[in-house]
C-alpha atoms as a PDB file:
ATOM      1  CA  UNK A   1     172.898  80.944 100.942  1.00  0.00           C
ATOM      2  CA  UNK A   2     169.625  79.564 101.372  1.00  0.00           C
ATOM      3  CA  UNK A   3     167.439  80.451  98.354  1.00  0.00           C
ATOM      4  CA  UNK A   4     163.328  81.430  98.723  1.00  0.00           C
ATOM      5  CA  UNK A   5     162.705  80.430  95.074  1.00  0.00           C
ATOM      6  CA  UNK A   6     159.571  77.568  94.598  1.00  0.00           C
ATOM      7  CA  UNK A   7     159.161  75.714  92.020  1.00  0.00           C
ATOM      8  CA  UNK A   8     157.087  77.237  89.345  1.00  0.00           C
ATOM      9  CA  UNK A   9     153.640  76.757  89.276  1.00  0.00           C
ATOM     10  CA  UNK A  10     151.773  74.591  86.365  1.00  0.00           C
ATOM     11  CA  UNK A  11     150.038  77.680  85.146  1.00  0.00           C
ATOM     12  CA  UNK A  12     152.407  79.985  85.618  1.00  0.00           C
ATOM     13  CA  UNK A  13     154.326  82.051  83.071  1.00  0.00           C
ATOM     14  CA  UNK A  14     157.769  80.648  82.553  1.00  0.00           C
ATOM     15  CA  UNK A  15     159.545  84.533  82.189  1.00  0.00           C
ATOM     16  CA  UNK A  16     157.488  85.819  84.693  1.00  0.00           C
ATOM     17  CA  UNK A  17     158.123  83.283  87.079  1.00  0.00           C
ATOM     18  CA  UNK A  18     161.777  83.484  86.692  1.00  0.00           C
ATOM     19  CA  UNK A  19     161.735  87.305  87.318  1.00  0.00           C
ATOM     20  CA  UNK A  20     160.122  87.536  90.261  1.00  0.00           C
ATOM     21  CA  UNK A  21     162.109  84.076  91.889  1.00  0.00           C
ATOM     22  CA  UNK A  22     165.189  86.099  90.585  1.00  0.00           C
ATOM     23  CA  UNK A  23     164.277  89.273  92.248  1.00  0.00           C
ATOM     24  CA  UNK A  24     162.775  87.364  95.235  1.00  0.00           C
ATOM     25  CA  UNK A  25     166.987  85.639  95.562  1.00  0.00           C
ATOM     26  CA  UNK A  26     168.940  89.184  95.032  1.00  0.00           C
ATOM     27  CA  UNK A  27     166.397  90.315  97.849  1.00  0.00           C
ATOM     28  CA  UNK A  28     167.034  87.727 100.525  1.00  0.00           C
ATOM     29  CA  UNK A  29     170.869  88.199  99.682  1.00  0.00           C
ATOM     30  CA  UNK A  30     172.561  90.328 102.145  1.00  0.00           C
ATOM     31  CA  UNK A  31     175.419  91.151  99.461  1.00  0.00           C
ATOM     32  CA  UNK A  32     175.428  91.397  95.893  1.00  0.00           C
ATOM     33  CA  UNK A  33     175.787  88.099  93.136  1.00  0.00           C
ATOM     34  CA  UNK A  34     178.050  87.397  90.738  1.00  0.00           C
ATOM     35  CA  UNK A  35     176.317  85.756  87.415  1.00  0.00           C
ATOM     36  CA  UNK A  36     178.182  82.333  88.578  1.00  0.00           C
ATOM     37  CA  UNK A  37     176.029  82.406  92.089  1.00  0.00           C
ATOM     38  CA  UNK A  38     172.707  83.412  91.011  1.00  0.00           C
ATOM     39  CA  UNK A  39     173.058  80.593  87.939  1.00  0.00           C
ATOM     40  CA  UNK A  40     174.435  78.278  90.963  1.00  0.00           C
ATOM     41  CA  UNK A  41     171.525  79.034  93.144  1.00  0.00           C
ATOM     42  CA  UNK A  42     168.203  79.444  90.386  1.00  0.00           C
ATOM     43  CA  UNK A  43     169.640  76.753  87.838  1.00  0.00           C
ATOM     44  CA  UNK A  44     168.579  78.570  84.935  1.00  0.00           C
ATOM     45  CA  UNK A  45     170.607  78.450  81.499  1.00  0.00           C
ATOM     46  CA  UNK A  46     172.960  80.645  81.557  1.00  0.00           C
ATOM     47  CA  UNK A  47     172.652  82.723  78.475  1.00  0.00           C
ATOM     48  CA  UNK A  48     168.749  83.035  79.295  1.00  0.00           C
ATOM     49  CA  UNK A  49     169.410  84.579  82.736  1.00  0.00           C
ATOM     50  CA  UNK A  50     172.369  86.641  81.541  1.00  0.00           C
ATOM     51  CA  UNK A  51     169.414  88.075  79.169  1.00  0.00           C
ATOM     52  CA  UNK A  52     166.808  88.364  82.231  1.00  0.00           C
ATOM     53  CA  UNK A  53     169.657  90.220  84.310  1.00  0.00           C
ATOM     54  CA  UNK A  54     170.648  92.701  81.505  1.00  0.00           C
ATOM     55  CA  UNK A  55     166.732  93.701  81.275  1.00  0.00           C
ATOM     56  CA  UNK A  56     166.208  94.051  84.654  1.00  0.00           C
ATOM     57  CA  UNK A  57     169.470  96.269  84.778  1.00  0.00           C
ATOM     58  CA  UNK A  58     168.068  98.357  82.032  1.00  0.00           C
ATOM     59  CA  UNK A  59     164.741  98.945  83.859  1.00  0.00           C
ATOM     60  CA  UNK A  60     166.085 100.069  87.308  1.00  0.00           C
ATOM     61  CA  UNK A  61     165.124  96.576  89.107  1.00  0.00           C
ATOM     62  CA  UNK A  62     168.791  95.162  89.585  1.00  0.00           C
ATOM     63  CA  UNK A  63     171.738  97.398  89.812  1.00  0.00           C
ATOM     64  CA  UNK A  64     175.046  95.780  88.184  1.00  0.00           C
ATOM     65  CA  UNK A  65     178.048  96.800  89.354  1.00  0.00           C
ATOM     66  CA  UNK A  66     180.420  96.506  86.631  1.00  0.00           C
ATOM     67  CA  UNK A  67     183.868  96.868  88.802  1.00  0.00           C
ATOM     68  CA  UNK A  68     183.233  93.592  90.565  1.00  0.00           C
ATOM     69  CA  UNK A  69     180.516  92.537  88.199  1.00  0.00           C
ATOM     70  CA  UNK A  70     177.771  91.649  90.992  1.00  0.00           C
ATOM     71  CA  UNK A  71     174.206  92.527  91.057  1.00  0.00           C
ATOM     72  CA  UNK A  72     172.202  93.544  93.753  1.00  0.00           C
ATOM     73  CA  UNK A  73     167.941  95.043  94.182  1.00  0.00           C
ATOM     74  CA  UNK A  74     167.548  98.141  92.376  1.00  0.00           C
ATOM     75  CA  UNK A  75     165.997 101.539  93.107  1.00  0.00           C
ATOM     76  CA  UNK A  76     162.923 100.614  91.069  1.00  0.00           C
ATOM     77  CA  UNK A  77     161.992  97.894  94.079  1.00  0.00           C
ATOM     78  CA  UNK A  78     162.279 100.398  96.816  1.00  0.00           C
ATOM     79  CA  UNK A  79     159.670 102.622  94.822  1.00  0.00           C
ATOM     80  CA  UNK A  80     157.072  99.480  94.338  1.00  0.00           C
ATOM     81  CA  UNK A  81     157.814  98.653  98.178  1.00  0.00           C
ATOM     82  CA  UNK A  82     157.006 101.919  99.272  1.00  0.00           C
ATOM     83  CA  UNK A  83     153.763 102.305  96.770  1.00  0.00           C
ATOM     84  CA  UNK A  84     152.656  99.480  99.350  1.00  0.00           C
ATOM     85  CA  UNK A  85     152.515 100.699 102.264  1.00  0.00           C
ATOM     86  CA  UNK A  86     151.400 104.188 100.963  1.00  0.00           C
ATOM     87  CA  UNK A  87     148.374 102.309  99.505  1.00  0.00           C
ATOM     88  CA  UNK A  88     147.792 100.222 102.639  1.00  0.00           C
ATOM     89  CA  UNK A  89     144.528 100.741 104.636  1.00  0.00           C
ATOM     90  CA  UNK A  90     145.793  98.615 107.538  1.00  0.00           C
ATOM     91  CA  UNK A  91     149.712 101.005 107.817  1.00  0.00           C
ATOM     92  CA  UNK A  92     148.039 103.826 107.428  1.00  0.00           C
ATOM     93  CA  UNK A  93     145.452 102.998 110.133  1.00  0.00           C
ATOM     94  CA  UNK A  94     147.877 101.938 112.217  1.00  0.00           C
ATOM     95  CA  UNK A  95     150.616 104.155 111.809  1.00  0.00           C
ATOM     96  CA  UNK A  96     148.462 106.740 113.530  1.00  0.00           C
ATOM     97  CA  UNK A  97     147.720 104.653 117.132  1.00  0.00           C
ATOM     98  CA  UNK A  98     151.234 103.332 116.701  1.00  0.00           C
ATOM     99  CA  UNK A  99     152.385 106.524 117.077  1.00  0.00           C
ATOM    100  CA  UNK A 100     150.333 107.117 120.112  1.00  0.00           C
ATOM    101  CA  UNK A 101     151.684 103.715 121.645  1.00  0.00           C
ATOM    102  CA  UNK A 102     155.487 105.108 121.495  1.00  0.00           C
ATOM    103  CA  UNK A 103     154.489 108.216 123.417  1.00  0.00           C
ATOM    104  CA  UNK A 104     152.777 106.987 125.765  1.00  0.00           C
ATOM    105  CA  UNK A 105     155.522 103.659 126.724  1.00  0.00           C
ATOM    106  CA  UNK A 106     157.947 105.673 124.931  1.00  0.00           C
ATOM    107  CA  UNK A 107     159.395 102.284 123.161  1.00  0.00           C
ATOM    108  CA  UNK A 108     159.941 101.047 119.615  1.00  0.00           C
ATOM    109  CA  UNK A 109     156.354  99.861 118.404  1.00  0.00           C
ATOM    110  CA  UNK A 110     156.269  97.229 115.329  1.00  0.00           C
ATOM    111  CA  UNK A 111     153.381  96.425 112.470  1.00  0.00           C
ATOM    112  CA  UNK A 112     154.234  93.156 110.662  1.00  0.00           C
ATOM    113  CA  UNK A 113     151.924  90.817 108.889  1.00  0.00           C
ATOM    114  CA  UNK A 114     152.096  86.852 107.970  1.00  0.00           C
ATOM    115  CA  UNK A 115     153.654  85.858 105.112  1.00  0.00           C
ATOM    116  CA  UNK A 116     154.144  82.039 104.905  1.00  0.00           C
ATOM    117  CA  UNK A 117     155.946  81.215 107.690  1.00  0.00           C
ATOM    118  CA  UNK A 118     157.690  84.366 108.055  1.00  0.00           C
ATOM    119  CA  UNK A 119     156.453  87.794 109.832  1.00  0.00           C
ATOM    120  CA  UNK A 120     157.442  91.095 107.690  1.00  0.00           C
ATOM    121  CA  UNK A 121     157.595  94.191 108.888  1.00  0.00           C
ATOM    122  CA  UNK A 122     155.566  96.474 107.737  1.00  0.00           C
ATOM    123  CA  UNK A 123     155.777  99.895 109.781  1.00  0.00           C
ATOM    124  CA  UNK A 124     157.841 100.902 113.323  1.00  0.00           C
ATOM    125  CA  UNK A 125     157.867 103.839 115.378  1.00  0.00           C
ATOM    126  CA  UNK A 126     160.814 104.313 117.372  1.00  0.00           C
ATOM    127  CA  UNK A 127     161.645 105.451 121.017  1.00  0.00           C
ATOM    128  CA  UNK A 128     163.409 108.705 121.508  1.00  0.00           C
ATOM    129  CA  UNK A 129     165.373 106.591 124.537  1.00  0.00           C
ATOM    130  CA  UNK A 130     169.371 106.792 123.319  1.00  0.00           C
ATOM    131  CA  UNK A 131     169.318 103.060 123.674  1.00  0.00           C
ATOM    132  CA  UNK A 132     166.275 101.615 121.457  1.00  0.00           C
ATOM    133  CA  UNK A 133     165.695  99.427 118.715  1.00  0.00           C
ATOM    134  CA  UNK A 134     166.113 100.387 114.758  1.00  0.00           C
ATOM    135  CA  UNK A 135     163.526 100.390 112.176  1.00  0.00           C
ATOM    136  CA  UNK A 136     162.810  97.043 110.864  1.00  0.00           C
ATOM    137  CA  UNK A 137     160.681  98.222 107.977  1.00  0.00           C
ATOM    138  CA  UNK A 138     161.131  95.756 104.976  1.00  0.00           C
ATOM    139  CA  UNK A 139     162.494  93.461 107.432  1.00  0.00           C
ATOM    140  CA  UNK A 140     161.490  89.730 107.176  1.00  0.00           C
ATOM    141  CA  UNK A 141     161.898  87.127 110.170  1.00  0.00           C
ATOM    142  CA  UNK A 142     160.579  83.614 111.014  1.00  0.00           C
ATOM    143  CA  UNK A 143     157.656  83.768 112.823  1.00  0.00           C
ATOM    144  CA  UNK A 144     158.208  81.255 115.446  1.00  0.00           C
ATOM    145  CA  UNK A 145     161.214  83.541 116.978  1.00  0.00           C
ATOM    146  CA  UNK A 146     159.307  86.744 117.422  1.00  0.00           C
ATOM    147  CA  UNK A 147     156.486  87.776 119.612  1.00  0.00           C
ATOM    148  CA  UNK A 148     154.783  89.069 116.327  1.00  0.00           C
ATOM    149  CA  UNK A 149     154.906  85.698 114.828  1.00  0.00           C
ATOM    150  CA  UNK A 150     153.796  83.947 117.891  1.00  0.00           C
ATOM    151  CA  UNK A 151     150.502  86.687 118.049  1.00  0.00           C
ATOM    152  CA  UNK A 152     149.551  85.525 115.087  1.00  0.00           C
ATOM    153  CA  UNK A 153     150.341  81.732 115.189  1.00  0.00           C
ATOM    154  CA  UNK A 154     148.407  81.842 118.446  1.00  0.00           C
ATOM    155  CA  UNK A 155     145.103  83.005 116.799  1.00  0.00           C
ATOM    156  CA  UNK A 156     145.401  79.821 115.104  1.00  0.00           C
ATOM    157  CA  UNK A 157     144.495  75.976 114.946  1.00  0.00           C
ATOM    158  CA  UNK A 158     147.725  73.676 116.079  1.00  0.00           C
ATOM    159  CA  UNK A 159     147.117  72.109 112.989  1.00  0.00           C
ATOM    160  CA  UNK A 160     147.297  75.774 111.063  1.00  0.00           C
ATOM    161  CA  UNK A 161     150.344  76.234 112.702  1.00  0.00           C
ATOM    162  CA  UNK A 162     151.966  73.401 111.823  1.00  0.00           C
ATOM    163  CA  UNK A 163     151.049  73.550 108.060  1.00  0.00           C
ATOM    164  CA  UNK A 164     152.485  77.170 108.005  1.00  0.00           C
ATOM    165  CA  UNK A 165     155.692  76.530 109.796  1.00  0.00           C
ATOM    166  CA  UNK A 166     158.460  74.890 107.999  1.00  0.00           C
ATOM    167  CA  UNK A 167     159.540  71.152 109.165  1.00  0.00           C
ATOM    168  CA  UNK A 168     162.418  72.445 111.222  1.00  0.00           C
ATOM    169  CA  UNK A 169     162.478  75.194 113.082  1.00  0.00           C
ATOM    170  CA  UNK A 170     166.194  77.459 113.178  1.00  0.00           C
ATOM    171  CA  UNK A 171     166.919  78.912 116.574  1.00  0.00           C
ATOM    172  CA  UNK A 172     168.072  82.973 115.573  1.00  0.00           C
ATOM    173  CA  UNK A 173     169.491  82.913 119.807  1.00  0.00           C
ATOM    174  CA  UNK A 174     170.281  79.809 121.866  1.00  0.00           C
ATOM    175  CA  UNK A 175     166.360  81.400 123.754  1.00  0.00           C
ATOM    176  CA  UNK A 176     164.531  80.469 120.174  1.00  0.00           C
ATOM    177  CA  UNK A 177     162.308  77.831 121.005  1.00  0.00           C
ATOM    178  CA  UNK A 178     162.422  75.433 117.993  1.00  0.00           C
ATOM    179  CA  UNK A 179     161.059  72.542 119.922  1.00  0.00           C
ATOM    180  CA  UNK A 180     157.449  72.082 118.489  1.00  0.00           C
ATOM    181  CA  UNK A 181     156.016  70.671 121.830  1.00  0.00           C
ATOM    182  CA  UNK A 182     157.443  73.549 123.397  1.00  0.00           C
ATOM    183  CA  UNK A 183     156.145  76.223 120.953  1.00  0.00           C
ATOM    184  CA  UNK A 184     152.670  74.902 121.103  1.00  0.00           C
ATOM    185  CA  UNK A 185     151.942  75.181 124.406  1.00  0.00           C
ATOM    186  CA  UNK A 186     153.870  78.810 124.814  1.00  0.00           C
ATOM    187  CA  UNK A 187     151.413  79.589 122.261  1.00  0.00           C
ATOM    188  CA  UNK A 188     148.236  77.953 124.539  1.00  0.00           C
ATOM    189  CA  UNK A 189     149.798  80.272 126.965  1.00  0.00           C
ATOM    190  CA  UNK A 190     149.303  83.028 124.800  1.00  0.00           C
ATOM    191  CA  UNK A 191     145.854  82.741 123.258  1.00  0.00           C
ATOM    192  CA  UNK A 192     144.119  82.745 126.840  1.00  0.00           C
ATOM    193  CA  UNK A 193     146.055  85.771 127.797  1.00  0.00           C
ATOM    194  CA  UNK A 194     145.556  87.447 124.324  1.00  0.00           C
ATOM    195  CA  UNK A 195     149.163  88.818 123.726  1.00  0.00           C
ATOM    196  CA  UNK A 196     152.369  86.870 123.038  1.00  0.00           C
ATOM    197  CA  UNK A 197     155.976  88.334 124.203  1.00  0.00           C
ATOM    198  CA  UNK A 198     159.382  86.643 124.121  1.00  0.00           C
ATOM    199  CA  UNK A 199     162.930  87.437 125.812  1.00  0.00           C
ATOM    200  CA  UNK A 200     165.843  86.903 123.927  1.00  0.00           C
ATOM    201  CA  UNK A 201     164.294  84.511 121.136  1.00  0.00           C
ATOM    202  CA  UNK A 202     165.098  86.825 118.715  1.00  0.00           C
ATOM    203  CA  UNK A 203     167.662  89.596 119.510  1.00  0.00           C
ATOM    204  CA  UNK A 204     169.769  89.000 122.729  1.00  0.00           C
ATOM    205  CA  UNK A 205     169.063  91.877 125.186  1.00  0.00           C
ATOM    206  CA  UNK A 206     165.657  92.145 124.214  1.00  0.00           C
ATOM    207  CA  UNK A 207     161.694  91.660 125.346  1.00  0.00           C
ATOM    208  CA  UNK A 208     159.065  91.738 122.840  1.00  0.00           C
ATOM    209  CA  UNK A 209     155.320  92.128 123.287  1.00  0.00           C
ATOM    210  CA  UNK A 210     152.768  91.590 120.191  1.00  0.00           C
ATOM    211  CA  UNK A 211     149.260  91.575 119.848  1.00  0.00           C
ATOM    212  CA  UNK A 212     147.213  90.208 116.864  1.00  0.00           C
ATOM    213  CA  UNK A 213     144.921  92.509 115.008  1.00  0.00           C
ATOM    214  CA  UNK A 214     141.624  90.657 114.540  1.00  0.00           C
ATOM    215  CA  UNK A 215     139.314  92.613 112.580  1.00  0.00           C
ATOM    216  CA  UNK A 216     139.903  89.982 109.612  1.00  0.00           C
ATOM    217  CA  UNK A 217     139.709  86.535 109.474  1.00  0.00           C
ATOM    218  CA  UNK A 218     142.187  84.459 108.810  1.00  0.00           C
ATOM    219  CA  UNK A 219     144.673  86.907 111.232  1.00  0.00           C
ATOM    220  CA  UNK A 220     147.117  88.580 109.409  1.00  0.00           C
ATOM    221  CA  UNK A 221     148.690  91.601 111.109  1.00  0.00           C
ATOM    222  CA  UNK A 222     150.267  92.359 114.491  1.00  0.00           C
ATOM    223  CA  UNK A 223     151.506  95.372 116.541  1.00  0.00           C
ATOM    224  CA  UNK A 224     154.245  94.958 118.744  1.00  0.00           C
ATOM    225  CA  UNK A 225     156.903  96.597 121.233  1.00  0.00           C
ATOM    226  CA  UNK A 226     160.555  95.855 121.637  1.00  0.00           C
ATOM    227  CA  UNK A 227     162.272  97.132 124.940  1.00  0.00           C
ATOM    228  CA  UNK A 228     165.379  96.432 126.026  1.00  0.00           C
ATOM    229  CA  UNK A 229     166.071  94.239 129.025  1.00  0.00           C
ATOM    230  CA  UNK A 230     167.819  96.931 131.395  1.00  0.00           C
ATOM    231  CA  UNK A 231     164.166  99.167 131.297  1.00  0.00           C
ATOM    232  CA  UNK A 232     161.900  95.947 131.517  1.00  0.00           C
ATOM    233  CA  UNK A 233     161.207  95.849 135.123  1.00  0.00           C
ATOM    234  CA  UNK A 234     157.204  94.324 135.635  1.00  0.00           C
ATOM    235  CA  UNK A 235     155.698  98.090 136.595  1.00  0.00           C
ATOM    236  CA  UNK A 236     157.018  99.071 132.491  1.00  0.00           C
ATOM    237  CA  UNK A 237     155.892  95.587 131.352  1.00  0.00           C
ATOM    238  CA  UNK A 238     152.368  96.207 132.722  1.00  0.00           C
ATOM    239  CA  UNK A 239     152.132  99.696 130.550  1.00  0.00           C
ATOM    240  CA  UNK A 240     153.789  98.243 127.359  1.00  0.00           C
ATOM    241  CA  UNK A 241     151.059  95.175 127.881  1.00  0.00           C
ATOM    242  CA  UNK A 242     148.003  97.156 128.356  1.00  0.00           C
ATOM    243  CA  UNK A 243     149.203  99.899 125.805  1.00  0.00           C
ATOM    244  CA  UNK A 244     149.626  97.858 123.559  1.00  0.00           C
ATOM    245  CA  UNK A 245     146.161  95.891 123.979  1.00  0.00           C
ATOM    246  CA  UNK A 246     144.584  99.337 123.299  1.00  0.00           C
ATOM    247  CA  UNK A 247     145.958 100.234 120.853  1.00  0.00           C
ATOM    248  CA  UNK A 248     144.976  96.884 118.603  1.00  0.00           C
ATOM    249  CA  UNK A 249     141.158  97.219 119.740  1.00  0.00           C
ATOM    250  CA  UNK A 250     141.474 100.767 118.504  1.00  0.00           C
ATOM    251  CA  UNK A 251     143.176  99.909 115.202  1.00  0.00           C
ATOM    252  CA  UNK A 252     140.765  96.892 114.885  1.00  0.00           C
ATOM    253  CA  UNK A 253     137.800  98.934 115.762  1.00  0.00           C
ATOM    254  CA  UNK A 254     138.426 101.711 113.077  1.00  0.00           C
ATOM    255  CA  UNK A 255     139.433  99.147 110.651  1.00  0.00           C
ATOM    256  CA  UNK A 256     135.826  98.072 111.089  1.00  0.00           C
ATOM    257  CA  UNK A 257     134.573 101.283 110.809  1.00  0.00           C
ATOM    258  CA  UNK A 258     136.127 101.891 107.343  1.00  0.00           C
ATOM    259  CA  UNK A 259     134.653  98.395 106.249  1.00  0.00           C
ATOM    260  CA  UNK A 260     138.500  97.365 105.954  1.00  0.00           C
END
């Protein structure tokens, strides 16, 4: 289990820190911890994070389960997530043209912003087609495997994209590109067509379209479309392309418009 804890930062509050790197460990987990593994993975002294766990429990932020005595995210997260994105000006601005997108391409459409080196998913609209991709809403992926990612890596420097990415790149399909000569010029590709898209880089069976959302500088969101391979023939690739370039200079433009 790879852990997304940093070291803590000179000014920063030793408790505090430790909450949210604990939090930020039971979050990336995709099962719940036993005391032993979360002591193995943050190094804290025991007793101490026993005490840290047993507050959080009692507060609604980790949920112990006392039959195999694991703990996992609690209920109170999913309420602090959600307060997000009802208090975003950027989802709720998009949400709206997104919606328009999947009716008119009928396809899943995506929001996800930068974080670091990873893209998270912020919103999703999904096609009514019996085979079509999930909500990924909450959802965090490396941005280098996912035309979202590569949108917004692609409004930036080489030398930005370099410092954001981490030293090695992890393929999610045998199609990631984790070659950095390679990435860098798909992403020259990109920025003088203004739209990224990858096959198979990130979910096999699937083509992905993004578009960055520039009406803020440094870049931070994107919109995309997934469609699965079997509908992607070039007439369908043309609409998903130009629906999608639409739609971001109509979020973009009424972000401007509300001074966002």
């Amino acid at each position: 289990m790879t852990s997304p804890a940093s070291p803590a930062r000179p000014n920063a509050v030793k408790s505090a820190d430790r909450t949210v790197e604990l939090l930020e460990v039971l979050s990336a987990s995709d099962r719940p911890l036993t005391l032993t593994e979360l002591h193995r993975e943050l190094s804290y002294p025991k007793s101490s994070l026993y005490m840290l766990l047993q507050t959080l429990v009692a507060r609604g932020w980790v949920e112990l389960d006392q039959t195999r005595g694991t703990y996992g995210i609690g209920v109170r997260a999913l309420l602090v997530g959600t307060s997000y994105l009802d208090h975003d000006p950027v989802v709720q601005v998009a949400i709206r043209v997104m919606e328009q997108v999947r009716r008119e391409i009928n396809e899943t459409v995506h929001l996800a912003r930068l974080d670091g080196g990873d893209v998270v998913y912020l919103a999703s609209r999904e096609s009514e087609h019996h085979l079509r991709v999930v909500s990924r809403v909450g959802r965090r992926l490396p941005a280098h495997s996912t035309s979202l990612g590569k949108a917004l890596l692609a409004a930036r420097a080489p030398a930005e994209v370099d410092a954001i990415l981490p030293a090695r790149l992890e393929p999610l399909t045998p199609n990631t590109i984790v070659e950095r000569p390679a990435l860098h010029a798909q992403l020259a590709g990109f920025r003088s067509v203004g739209y990224a898209h990858e096959r198979e880089e990130n979910t096999p069976g699937l083509g992905c379209y993004a578009v960055a959302l520039p009406y803020r500088n440094p870049v931070l969101d994107a919109m995309s479309c997934s469609v699965p391979l079997g509908r992607l023939d070039p007439e369908h690739e043309r609409q998903v392309i130009d629906a999608l370039l639409h739609g971001a200079r109509t979020i973009t433009e009424l972000l401007r418009q509300f001074g966002r």
